[in-house]
N, C-alpha and C. Protein backbone atom coordinates (compact mmCIF):
# COMPACT_ATOMS: atom_id res chain seq x y z
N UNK A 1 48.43 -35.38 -8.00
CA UNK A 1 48.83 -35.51 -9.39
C UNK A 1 48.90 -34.13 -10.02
N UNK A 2 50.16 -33.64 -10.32
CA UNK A 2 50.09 -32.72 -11.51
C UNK A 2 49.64 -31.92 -12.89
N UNK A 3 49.34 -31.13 -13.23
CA UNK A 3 48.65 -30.96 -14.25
C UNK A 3 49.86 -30.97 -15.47
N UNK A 4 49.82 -31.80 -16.62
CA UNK A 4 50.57 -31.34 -17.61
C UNK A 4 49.99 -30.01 -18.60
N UNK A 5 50.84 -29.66 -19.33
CA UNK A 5 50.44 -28.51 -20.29
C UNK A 5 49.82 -28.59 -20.95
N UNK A 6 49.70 -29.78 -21.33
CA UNK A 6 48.20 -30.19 -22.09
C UNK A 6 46.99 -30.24 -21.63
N UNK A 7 46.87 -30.59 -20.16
CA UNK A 7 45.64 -31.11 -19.73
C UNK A 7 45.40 -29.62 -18.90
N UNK A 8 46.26 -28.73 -19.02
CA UNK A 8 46.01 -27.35 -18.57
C UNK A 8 45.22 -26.39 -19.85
N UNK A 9 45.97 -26.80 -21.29
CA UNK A 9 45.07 -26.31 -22.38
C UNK A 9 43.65 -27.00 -22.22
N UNK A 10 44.14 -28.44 -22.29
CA UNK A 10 42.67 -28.66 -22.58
C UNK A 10 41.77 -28.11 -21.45
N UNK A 11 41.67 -27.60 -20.10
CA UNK A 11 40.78 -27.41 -19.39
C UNK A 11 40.60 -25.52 -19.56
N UNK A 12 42.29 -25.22 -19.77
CA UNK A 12 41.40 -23.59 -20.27
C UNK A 12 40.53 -23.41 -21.65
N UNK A 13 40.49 -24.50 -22.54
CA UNK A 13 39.72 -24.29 -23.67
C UNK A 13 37.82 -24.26 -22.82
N UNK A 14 38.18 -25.52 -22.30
CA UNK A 14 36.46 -25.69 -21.32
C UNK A 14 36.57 -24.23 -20.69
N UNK A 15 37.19 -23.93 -20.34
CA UNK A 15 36.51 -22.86 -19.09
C UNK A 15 36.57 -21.41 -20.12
N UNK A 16 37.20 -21.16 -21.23
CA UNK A 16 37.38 -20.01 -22.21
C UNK A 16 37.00 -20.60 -23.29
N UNK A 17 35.70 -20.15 -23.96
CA UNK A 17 35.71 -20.64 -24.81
C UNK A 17 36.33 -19.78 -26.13
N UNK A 18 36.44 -20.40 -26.95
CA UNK A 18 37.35 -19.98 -28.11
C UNK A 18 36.90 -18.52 -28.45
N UNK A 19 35.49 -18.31 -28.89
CA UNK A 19 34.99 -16.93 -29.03
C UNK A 19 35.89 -15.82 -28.32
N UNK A 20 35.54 -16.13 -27.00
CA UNK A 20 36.05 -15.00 -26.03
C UNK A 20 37.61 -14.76 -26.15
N UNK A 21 38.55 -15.46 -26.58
CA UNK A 21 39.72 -15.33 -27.04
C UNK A 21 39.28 -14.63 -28.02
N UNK A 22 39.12 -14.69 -29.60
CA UNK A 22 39.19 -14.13 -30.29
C UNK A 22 38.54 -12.73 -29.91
N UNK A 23 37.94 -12.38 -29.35
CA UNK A 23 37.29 -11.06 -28.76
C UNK A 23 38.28 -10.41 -28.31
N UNK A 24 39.01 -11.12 -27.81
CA UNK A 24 40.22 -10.31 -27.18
C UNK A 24 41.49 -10.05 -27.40
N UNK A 25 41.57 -11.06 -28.62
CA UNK A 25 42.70 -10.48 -29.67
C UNK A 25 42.80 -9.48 -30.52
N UNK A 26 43.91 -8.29 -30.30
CA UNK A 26 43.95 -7.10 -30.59
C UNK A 26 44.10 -6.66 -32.12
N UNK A 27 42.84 -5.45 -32.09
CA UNK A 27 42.85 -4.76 -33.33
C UNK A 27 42.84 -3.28 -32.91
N UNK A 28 43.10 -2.51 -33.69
CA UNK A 28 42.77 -0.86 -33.36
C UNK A 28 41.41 -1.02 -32.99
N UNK A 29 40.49 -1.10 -33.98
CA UNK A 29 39.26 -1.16 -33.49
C UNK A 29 38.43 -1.85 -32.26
N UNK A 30 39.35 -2.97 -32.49
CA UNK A 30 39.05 -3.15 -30.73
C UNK A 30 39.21 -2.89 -29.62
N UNK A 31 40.47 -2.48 -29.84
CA UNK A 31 40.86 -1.03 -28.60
C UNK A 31 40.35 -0.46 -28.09
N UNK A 32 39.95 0.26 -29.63
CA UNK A 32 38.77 1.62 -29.52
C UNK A 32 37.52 0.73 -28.63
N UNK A 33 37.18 -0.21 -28.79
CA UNK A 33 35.87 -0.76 -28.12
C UNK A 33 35.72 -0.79 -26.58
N UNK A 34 37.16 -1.55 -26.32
CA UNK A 34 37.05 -1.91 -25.34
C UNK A 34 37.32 -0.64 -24.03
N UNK A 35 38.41 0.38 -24.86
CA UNK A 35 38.02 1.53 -23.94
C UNK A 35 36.95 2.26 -23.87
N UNK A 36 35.97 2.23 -24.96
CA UNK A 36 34.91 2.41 -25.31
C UNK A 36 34.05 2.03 -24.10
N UNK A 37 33.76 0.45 -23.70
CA UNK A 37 32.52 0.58 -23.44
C UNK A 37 33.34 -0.35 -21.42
N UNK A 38 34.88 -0.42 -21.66
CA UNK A 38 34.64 -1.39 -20.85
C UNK A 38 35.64 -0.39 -19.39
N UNK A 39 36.40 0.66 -20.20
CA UNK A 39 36.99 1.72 -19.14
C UNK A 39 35.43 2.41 -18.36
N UNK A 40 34.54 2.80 -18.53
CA UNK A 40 33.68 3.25 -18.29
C UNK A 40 32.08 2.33 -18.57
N UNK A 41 31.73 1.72 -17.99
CA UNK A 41 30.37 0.92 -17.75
C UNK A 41 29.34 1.69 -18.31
N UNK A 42 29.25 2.60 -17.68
CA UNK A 42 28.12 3.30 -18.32
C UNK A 42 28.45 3.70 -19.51
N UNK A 43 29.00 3.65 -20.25
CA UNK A 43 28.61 4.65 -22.09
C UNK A 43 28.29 3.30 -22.45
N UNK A 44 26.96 3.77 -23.15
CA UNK A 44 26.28 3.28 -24.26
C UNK A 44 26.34 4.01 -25.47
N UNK A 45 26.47 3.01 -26.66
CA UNK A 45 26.40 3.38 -27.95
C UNK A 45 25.60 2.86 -29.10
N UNK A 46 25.48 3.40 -30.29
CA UNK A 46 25.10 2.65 -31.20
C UNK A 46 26.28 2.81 -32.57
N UNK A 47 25.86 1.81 -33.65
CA UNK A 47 27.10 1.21 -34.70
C UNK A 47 27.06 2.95 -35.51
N UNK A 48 26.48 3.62 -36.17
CA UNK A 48 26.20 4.49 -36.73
C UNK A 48 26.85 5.62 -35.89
N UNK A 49 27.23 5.86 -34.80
CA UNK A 49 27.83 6.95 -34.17
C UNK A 49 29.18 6.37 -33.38
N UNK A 50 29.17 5.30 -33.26
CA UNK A 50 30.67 4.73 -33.26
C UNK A 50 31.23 5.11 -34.26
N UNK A 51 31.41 4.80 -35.82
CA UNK A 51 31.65 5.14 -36.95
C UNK A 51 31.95 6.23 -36.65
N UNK A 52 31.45 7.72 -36.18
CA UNK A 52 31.44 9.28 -36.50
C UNK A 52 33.30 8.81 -34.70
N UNK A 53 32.83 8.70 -34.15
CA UNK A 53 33.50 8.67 -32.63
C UNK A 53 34.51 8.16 -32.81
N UNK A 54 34.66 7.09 -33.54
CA UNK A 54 36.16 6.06 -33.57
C UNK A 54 36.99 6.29 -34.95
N UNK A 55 36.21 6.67 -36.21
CA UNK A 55 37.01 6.86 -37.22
C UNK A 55 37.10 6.06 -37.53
N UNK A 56 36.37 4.83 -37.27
CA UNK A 56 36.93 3.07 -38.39
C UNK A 56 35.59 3.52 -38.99
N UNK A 57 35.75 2.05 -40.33
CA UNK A 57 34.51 2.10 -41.04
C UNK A 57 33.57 1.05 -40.72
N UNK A 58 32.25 1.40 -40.95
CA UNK A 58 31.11 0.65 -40.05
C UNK A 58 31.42 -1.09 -40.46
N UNK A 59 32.03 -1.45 -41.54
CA UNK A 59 31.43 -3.07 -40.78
C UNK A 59 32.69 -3.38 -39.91
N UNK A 60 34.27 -2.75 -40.16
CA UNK A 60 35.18 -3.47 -38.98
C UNK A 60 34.28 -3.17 -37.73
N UNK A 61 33.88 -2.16 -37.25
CA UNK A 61 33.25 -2.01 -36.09
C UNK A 61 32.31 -2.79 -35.78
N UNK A 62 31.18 -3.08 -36.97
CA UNK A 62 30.16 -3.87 -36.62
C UNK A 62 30.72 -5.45 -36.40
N UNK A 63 32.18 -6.29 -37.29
CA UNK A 63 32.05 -7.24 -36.81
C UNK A 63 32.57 -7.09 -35.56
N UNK A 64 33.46 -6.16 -35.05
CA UNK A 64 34.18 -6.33 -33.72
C UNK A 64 33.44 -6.55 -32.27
N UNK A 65 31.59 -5.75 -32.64
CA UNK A 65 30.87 -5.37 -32.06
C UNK A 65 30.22 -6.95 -32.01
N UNK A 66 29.56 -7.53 -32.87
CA UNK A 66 29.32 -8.84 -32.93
C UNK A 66 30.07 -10.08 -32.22
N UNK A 67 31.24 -9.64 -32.75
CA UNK A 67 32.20 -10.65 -31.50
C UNK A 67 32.08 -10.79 -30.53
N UNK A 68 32.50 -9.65 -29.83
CA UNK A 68 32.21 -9.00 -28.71
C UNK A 68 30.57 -9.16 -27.91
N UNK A 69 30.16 -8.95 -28.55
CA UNK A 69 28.97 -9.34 -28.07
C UNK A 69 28.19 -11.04 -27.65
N UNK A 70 29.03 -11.76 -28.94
CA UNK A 70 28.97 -13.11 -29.07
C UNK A 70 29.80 -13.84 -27.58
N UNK A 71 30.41 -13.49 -27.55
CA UNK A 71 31.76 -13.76 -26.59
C UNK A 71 30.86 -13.07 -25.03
N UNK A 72 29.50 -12.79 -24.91
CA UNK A 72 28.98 -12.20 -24.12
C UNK A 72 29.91 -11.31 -23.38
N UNK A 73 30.25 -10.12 -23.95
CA UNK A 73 31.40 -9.25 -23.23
C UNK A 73 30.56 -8.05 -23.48
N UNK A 74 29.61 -7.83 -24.43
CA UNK A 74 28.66 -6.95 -24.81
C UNK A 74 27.34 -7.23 -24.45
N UNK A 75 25.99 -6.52 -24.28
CA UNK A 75 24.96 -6.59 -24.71
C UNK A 75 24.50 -5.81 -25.17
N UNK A 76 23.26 -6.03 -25.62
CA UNK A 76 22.61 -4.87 -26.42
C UNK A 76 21.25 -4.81 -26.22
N UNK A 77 20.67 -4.15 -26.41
CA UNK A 77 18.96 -3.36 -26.34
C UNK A 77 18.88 -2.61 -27.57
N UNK A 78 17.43 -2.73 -27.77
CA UNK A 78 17.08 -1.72 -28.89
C UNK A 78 16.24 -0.23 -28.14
N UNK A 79 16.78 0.64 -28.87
CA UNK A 79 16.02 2.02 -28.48
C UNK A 79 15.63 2.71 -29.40
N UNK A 80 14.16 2.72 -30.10
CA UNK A 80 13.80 3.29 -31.26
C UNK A 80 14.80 1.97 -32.54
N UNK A 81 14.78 2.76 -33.63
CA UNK A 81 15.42 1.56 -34.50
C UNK A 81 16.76 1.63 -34.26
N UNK A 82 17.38 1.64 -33.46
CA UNK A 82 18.80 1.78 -32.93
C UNK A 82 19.25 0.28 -32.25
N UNK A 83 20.41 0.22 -32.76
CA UNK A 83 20.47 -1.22 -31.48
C UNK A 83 21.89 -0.61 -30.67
N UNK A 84 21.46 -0.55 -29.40
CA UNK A 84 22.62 -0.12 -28.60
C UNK A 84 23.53 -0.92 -27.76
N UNK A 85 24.62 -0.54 -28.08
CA UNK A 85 25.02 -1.81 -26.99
C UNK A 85 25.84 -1.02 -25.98
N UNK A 86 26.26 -2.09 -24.97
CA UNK A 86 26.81 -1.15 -23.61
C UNK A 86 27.88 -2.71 -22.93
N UNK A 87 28.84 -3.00 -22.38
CA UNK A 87 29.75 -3.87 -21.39
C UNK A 87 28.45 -4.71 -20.56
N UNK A 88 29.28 -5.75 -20.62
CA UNK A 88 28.20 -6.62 -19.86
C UNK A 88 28.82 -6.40 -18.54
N UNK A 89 28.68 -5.90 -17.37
CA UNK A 89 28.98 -5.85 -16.56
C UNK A 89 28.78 -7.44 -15.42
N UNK A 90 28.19 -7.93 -16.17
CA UNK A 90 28.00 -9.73 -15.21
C UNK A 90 28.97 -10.57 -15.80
N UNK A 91 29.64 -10.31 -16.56
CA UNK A 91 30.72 -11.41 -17.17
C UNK A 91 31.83 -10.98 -16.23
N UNK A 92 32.21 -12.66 -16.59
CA UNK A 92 33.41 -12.89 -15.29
C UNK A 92 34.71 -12.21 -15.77
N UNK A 93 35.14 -11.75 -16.96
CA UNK A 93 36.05 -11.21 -16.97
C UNK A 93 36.08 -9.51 -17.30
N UNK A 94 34.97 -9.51 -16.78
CA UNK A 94 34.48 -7.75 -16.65
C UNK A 94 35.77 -6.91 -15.87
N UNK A 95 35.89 -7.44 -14.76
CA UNK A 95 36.90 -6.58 -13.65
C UNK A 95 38.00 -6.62 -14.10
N UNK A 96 38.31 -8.17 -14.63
CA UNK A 96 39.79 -8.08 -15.49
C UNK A 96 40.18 -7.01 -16.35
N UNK A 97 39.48 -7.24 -17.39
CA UNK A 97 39.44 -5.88 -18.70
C UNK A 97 39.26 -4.96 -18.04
N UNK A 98 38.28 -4.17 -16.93
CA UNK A 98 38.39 -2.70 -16.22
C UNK A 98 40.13 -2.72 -15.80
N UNK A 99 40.89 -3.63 -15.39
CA UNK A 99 42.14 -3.68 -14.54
C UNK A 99 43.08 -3.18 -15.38
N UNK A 100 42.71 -4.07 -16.52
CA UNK A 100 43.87 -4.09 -17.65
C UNK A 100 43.83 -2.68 -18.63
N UNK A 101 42.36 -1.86 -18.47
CA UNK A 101 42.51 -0.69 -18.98
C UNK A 101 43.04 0.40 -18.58
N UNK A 102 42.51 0.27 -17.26
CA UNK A 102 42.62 1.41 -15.76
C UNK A 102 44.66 0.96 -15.75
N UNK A 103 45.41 0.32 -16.47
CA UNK A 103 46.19 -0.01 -16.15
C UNK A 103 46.92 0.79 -17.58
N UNK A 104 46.09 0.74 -18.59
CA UNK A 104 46.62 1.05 -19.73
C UNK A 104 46.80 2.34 -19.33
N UNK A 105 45.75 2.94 -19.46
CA UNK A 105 45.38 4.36 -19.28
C UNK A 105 46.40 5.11 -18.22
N UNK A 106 46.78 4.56 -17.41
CA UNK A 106 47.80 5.07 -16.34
C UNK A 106 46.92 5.52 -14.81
N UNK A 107 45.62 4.78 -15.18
CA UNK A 107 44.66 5.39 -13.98
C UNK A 107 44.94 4.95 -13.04
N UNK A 108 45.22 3.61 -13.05
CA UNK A 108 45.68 2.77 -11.76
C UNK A 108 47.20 3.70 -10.92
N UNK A 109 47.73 4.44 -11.52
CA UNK A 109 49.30 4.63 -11.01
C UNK A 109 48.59 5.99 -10.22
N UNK A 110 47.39 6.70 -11.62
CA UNK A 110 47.20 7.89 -10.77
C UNK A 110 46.10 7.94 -9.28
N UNK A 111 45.56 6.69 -9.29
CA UNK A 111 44.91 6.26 -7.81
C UNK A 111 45.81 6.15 -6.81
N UNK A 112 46.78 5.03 -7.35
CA UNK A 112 47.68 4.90 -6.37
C UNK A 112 48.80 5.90 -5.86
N UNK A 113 49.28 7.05 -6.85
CA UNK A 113 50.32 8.11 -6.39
C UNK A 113 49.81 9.43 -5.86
N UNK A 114 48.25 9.66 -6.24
CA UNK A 114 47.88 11.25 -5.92
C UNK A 114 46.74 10.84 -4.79
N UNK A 115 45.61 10.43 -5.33
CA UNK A 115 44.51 10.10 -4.42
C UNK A 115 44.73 9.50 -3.24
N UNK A 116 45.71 8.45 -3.28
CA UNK A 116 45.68 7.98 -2.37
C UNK A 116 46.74 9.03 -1.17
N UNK A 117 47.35 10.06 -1.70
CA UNK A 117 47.84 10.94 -0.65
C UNK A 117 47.75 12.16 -0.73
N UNK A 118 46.76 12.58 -1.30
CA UNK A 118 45.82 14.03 -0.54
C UNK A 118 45.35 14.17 0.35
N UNK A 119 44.42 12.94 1.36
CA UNK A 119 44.48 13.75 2.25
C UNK A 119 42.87 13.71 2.52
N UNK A 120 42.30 14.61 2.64
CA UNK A 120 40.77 15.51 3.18
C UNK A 120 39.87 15.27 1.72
N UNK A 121 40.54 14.24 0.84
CA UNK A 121 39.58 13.94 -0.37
C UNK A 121 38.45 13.49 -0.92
N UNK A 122 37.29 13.87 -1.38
CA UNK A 122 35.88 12.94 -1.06
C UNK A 122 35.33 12.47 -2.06
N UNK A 123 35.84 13.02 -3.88
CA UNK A 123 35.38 12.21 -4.75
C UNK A 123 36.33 12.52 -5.48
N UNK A 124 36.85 11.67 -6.51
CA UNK A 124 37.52 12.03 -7.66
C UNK A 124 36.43 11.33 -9.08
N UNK A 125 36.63 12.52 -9.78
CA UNK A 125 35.97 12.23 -11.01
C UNK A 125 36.54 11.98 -12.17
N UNK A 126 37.03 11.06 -13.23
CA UNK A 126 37.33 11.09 -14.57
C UNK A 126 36.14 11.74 -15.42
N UNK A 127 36.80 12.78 -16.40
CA UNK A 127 35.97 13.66 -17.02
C UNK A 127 36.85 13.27 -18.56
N UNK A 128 36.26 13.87 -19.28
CA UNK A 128 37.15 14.31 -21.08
C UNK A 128 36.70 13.18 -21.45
N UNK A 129 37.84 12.95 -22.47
CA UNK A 129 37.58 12.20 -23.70
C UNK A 129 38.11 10.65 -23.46
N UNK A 130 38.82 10.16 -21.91
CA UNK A 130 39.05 9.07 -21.23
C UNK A 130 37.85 8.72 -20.53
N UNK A 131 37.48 9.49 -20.18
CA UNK A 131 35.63 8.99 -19.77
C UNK A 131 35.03 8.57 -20.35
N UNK A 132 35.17 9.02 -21.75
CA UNK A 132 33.83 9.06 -22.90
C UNK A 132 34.84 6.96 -23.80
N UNK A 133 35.98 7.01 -23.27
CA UNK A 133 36.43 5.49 -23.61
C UNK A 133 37.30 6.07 -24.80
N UNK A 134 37.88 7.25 -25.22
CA UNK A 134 38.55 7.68 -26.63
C UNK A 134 39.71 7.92 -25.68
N UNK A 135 40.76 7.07 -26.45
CA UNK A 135 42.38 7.20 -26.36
C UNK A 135 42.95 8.31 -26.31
N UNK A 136 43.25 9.27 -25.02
CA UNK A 136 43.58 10.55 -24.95
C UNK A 136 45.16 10.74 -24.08
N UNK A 137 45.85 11.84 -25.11
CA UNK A 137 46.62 12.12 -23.78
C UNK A 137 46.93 13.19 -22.75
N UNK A 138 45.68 13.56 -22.35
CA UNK A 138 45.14 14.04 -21.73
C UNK A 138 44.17 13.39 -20.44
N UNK A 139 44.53 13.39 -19.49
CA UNK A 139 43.67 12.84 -18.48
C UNK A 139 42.82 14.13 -17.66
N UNK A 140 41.68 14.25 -17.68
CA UNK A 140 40.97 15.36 -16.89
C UNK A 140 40.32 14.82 -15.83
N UNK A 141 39.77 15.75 -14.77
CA UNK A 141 39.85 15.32 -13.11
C UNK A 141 39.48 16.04 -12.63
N UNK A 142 37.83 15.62 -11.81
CA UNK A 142 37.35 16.80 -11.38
C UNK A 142 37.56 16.23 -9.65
N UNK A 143 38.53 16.75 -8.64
CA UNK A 143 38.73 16.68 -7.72
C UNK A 143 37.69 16.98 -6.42
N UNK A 144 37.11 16.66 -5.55
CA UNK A 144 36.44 17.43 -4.79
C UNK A 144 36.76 16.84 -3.19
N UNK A 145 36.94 17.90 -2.31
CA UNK A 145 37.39 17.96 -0.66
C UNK A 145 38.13 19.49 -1.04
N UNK A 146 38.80 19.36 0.58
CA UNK A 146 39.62 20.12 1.21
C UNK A 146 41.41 19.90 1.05
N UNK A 147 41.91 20.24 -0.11
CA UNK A 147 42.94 19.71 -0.70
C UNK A 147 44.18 21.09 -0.61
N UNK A 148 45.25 20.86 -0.07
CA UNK A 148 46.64 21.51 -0.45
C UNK A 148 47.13 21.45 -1.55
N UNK A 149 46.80 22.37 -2.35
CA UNK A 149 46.70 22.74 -4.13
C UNK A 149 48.15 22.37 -4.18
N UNK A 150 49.01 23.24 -3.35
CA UNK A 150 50.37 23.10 -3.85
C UNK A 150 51.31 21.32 -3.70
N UNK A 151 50.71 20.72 -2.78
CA UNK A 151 51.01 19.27 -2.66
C UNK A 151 50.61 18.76 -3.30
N UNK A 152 49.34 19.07 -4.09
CA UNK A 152 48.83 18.16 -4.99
C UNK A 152 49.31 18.72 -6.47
N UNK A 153 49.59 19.71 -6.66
CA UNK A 153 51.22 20.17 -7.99
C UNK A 153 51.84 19.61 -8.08
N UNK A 154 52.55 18.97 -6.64
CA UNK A 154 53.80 18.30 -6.83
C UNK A 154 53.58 17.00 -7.18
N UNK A 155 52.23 16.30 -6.91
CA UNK A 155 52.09 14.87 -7.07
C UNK A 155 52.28 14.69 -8.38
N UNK A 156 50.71 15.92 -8.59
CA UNK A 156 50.39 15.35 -10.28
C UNK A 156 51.42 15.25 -11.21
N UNK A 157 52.65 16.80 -11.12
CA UNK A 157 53.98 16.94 -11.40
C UNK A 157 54.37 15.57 -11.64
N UNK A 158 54.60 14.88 -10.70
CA UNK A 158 55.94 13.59 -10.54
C UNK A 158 54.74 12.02 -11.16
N UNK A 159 53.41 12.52 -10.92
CA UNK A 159 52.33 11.29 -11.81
C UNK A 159 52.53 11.44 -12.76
N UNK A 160 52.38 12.86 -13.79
CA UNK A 160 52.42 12.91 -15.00
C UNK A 160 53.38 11.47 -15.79
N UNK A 161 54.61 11.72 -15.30
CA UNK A 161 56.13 10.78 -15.89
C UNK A 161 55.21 9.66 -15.65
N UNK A 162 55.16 9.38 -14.92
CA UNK A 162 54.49 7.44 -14.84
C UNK A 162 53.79 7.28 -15.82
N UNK A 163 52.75 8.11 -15.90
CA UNK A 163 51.16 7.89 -16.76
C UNK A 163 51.44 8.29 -18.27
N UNK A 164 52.50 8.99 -18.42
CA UNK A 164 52.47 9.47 -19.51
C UNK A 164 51.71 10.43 -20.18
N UNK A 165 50.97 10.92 -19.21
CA UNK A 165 49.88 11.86 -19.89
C UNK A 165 49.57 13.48 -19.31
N UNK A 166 49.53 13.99 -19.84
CA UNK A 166 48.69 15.27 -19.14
C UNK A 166 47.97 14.96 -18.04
N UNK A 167 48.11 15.54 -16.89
CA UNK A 167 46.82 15.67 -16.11
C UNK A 167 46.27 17.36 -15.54
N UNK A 168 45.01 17.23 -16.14
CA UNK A 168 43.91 18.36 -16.20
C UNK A 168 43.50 18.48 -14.56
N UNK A 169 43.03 19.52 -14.00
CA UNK A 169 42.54 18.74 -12.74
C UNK A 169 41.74 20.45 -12.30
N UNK A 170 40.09 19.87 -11.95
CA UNK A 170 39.31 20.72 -10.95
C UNK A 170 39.43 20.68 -9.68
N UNK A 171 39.58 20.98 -8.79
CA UNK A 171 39.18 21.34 -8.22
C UNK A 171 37.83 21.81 -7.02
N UNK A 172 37.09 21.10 -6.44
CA UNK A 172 36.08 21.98 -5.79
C UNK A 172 35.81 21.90 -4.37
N UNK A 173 35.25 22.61 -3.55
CA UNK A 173 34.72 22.35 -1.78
C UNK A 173 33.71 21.38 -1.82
N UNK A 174 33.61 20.81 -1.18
CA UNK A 174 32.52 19.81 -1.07
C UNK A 174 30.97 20.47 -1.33
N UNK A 175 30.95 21.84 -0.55
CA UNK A 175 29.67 22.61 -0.29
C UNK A 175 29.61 22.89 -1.85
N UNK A 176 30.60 23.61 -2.59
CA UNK A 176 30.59 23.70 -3.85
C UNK A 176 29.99 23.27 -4.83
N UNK A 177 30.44 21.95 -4.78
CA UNK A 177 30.43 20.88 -5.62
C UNK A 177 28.98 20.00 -5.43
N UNK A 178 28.51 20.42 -4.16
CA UNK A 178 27.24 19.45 -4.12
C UNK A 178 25.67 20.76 -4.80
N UNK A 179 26.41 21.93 -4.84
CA UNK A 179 25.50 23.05 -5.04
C UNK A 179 25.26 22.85 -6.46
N UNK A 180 26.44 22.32 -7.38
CA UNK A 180 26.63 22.72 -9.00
C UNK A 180 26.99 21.48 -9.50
N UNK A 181 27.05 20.53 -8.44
CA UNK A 181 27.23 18.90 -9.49
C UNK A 181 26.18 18.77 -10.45
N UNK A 182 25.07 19.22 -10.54
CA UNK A 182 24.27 18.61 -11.62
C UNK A 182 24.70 19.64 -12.97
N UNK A 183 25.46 20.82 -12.57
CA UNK A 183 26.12 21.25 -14.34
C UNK A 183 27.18 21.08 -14.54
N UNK A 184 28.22 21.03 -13.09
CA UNK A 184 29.69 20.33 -13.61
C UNK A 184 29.46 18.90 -14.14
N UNK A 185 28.75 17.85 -13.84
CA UNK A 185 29.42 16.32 -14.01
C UNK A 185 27.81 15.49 -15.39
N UNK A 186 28.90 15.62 -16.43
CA UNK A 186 27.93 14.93 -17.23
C UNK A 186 27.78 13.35 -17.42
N UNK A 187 26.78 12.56 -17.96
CA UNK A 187 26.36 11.23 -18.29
C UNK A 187 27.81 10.52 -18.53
N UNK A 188 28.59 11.25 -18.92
CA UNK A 188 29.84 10.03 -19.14
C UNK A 188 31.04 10.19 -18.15
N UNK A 189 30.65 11.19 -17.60
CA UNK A 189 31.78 11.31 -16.26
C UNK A 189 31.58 10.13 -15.46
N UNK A 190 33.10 9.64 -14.71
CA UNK A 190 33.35 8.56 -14.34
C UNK A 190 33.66 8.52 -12.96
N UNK A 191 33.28 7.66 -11.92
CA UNK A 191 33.35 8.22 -10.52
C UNK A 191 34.56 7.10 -10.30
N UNK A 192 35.72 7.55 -9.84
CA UNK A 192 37.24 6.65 -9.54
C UNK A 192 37.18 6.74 -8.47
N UNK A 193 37.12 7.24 -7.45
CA UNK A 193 37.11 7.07 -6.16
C UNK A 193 36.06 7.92 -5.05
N UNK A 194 35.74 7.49 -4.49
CA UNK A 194 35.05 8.16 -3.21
C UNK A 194 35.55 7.82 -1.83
N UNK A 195 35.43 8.89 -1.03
CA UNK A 195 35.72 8.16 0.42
C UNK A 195 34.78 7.41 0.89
C-alpha cells in the first residue's frame, strides 16, 4: 500500500516535531547561529558576547537561542553566572546541518577539488573567522604534509570560482608543524581532514 501526501505529512509531523521546523526556518540571526555553533562543534558561547560577535540585538539572539535549544539542536551549561551554550552534537539532524553548512560555505567543493588531490597530505585545518562560525569571504587553511606548492596554486586558483571565496592557505612539514602546533592552531581551529 502506498503512502498518500497526507499520511506522509501526517507521519513527518510525528517524526519532526513542529519546534524543530521552526528552528530551522531562516532568519539572519539564525544563520549567524547555526554557522556559529553547528559549522564547527566545538565553539561555545554565551548570549552577552554573541551580541558583541554577531551584531544582532540580545533578545533576537536570545529567542533564536531558546528555540534552538528547545528544538534540542542546542545545549547549554552554566559556567560561573554565564549560561553557555554549544550544538548538540547527539541530535539526529546534527550531520545534516554540518552538510548543509560545509555546503554553504563552499567547504564541501574545497574537500572535494584540492584535498582530495594533493597528494602526500596529512591534515588540513580551517582557521579565521569560518572556524570561529562568522560568515566570511575569506576561507583560511592551515595545510600540513609534503605538498607541490605550485599544483596546489593551480587548484586553489580554479576552487576559488566554485566556492566563491578567497582561499588563504599555510602551509607546513609535518616535522614543522608537530614542533609549533600548540602556537599555530587555536581553540576554534577546525580539523577538515586528516589522513
Amino acid at each position: 500500500m502506498g503512502l498518500t501526501m497526507r499520511s506522509c505529512a501526517k507521519l513527518t509531523a510525528k517524526i519532526i516535531p513542529d519546534n524543530l521546523l521552526d528552528a530551522l526556518i531562516t532568519s539572519k540571526t539564525r544563520i549567524k547561529l547555526l554557522l556559529k555553533f553547528f559549522l564547527n562543534s566545538n565553539n561555545q558561547d554565551y548570549l552577552r558576547n554573541l551580541e558583541t560577535e554577531l551584531g544582532d540585538n540580545t533578545n533576537a539572539i536570545r529567542v533564536e537561542l531558546n528555540k534552538m535549544e528547545d528544538a534540542g539542536l542546542l545545549k547549554s551549561f552554566s559556567r560561573g553566572n554565564k549560561k553557555i551554550f554549544q550544538s548538540n552534537t547527539d541530535h539526529p539532524l546534527f550531520s545534516d546541518i554540518n552538510s548543509i553548512l560545509m555546503k554553504i560555505t563552499g567547504i564541501d567543493q574545497l574537500l572535494k577539488r584540492v584535498i582530495s588531490q594533493i597528494g602526500d597530505l596529512q591534515f588540513v585545518y580551517l582557521t579565521g573567522a569560518l572556524a570561529k562560525g562568522n560568515e566570511s569571504e575569506i576561507m583560511d587553511l592551515i595545510l600540513v604534509g609534503n605538498i607541490n606548492r605550485e599544483y596546489l596554486n593551480n587548484l586553489i586558483f580554479k576552487t576559488e570560482k566554485f566556492v566563491k571565496k578567497k582561499i588563504r592557505y599555510l602551509v607546513f612539514d609535518p616535522n614543522e608543524f608537530e614542533t609549533k602546533k600548540e602556537k599555530i592552531l587555536s581553540s576554534s581551529d577546525l580539523l577538515l581532514w586528516k589522513k
